[in-house]
C-alpha atoms as a PDB file:
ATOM      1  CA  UNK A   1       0.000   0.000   0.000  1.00  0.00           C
ATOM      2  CA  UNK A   2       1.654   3.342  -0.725  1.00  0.00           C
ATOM      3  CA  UNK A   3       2.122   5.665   1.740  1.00  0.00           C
ATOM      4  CA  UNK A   4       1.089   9.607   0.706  1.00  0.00           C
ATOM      5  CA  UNK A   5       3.164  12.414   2.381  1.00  0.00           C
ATOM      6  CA  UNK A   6       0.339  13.367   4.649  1.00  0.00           C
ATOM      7  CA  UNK A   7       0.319   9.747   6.208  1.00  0.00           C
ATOM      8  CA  UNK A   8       4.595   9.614   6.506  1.00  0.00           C
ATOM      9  CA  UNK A   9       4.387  12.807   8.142  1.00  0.00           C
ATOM     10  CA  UNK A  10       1.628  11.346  10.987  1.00  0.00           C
ATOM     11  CA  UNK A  11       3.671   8.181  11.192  1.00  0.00           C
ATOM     12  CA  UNK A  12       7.001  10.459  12.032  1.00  0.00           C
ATOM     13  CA  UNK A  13       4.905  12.532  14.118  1.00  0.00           C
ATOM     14  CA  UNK A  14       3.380   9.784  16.642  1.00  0.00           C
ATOM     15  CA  UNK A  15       6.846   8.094  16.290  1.00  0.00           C
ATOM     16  CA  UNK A  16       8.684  11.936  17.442  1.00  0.00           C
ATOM     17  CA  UNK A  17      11.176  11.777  14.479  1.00  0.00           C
ATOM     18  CA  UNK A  18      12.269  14.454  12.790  1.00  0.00           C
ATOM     19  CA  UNK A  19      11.968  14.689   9.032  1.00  0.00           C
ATOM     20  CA  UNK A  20      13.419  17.607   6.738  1.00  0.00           C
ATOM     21  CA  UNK A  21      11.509  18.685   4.032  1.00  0.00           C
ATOM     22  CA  UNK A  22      12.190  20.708   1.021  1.00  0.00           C
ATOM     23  CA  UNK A  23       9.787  22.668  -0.836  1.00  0.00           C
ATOM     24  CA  UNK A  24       9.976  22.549  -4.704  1.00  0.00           C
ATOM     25  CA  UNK A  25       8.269  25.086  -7.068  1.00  0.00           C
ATOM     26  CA  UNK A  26       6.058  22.026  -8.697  1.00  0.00           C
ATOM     27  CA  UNK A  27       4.276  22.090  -5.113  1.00  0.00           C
ATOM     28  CA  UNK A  28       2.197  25.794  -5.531  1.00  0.00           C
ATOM     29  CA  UNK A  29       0.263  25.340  -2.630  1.00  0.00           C
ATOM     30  CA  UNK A  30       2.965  23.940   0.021  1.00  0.00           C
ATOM     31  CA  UNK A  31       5.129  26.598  -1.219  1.00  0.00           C
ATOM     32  CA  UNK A  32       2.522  29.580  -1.077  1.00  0.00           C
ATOM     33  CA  UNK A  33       1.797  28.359   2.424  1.00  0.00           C
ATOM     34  CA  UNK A  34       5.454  28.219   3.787  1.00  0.00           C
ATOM     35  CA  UNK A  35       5.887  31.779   1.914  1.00  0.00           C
ATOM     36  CA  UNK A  36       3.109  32.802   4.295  1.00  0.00           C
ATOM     37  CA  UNK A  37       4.282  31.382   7.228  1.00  0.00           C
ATOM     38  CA  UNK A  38       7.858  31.500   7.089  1.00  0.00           C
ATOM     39  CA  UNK A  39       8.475  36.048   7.483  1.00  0.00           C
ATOM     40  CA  UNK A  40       6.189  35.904  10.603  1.00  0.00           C
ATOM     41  CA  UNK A  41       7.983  32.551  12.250  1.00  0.00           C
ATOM     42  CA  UNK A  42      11.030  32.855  13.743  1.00  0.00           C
ATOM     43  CA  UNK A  43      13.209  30.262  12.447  1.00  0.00           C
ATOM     44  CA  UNK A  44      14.537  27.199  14.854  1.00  0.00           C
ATOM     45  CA  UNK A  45      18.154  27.598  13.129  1.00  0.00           C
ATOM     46  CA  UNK A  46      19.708  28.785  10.074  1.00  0.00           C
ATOM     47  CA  UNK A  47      22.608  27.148   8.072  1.00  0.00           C
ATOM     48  CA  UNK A  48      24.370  28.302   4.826  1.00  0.00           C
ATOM     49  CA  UNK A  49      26.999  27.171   2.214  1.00  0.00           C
ATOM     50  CA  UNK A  50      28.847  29.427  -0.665  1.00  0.00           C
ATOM     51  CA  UNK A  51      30.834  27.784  -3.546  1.00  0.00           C
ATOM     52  CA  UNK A  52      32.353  30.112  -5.984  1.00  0.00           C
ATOM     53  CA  UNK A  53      33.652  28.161  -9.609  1.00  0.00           C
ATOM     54  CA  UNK A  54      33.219  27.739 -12.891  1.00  0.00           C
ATOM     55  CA  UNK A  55      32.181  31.579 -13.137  1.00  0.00           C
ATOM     56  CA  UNK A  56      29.537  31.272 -10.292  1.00  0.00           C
ATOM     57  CA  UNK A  57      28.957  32.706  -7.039  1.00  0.00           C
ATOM     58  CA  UNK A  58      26.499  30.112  -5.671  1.00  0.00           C
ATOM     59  CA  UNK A  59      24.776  30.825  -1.874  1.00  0.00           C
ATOM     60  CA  UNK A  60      22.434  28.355  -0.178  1.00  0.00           C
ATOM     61  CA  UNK A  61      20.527  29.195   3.320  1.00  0.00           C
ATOM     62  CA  UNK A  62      18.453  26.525   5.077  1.00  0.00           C
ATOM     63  CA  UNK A  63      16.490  28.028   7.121  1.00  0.00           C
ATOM     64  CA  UNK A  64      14.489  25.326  10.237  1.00  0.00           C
ATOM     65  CA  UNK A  65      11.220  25.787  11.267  1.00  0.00           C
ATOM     66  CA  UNK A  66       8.677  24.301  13.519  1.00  0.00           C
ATOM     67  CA  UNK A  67       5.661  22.318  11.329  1.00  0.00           C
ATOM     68  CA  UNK A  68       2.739  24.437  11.794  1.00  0.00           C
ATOM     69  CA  UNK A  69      -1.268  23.396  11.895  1.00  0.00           C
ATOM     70  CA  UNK A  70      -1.458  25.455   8.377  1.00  0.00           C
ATOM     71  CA  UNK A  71       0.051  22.606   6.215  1.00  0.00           C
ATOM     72  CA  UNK A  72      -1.965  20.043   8.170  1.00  0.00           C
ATOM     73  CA  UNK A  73      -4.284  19.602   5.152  1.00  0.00           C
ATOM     74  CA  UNK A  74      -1.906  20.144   2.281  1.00  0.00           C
ATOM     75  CA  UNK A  75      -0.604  16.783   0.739  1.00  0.00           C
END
């Protein structure tokens, strides 16, 4: 039986595991949601990398938040 997002994250939940999630632009509404959330949240941490090569200047943040009731419904 597959398992959809929605039920992995419950499972991880009940279990208290932690799961990292990144948000891709082919996911509107999961992205509109965190874009919502995310300026009024104060993050849990922050992290970033910079590579510079091959004529690029390449900078990444991660930025941790707590899961929040809003994307309770959002698959």
């Amino acid at each position: 039986m597959p398992c959809t997002a929605k039920k992995l994250f419950e499972v991880a939940a009940a279990a208290d595991i932690t799961l990292i999630v990144q948000v891709k632009d082919n996911q509107p509404t999961v992205r509109q949601k965190v874009q919502q959330i995310c300026p009024t949240t104060a993050p849990l941490g922050l992290d970033g990398s910079r590579n510079k090569g091959r004529n690029r200047d390449e900078r990444r943040i991660l930025a941790i938040f707590e899961p929040v009731s809003a994307l309770l419904d959002t698959d």
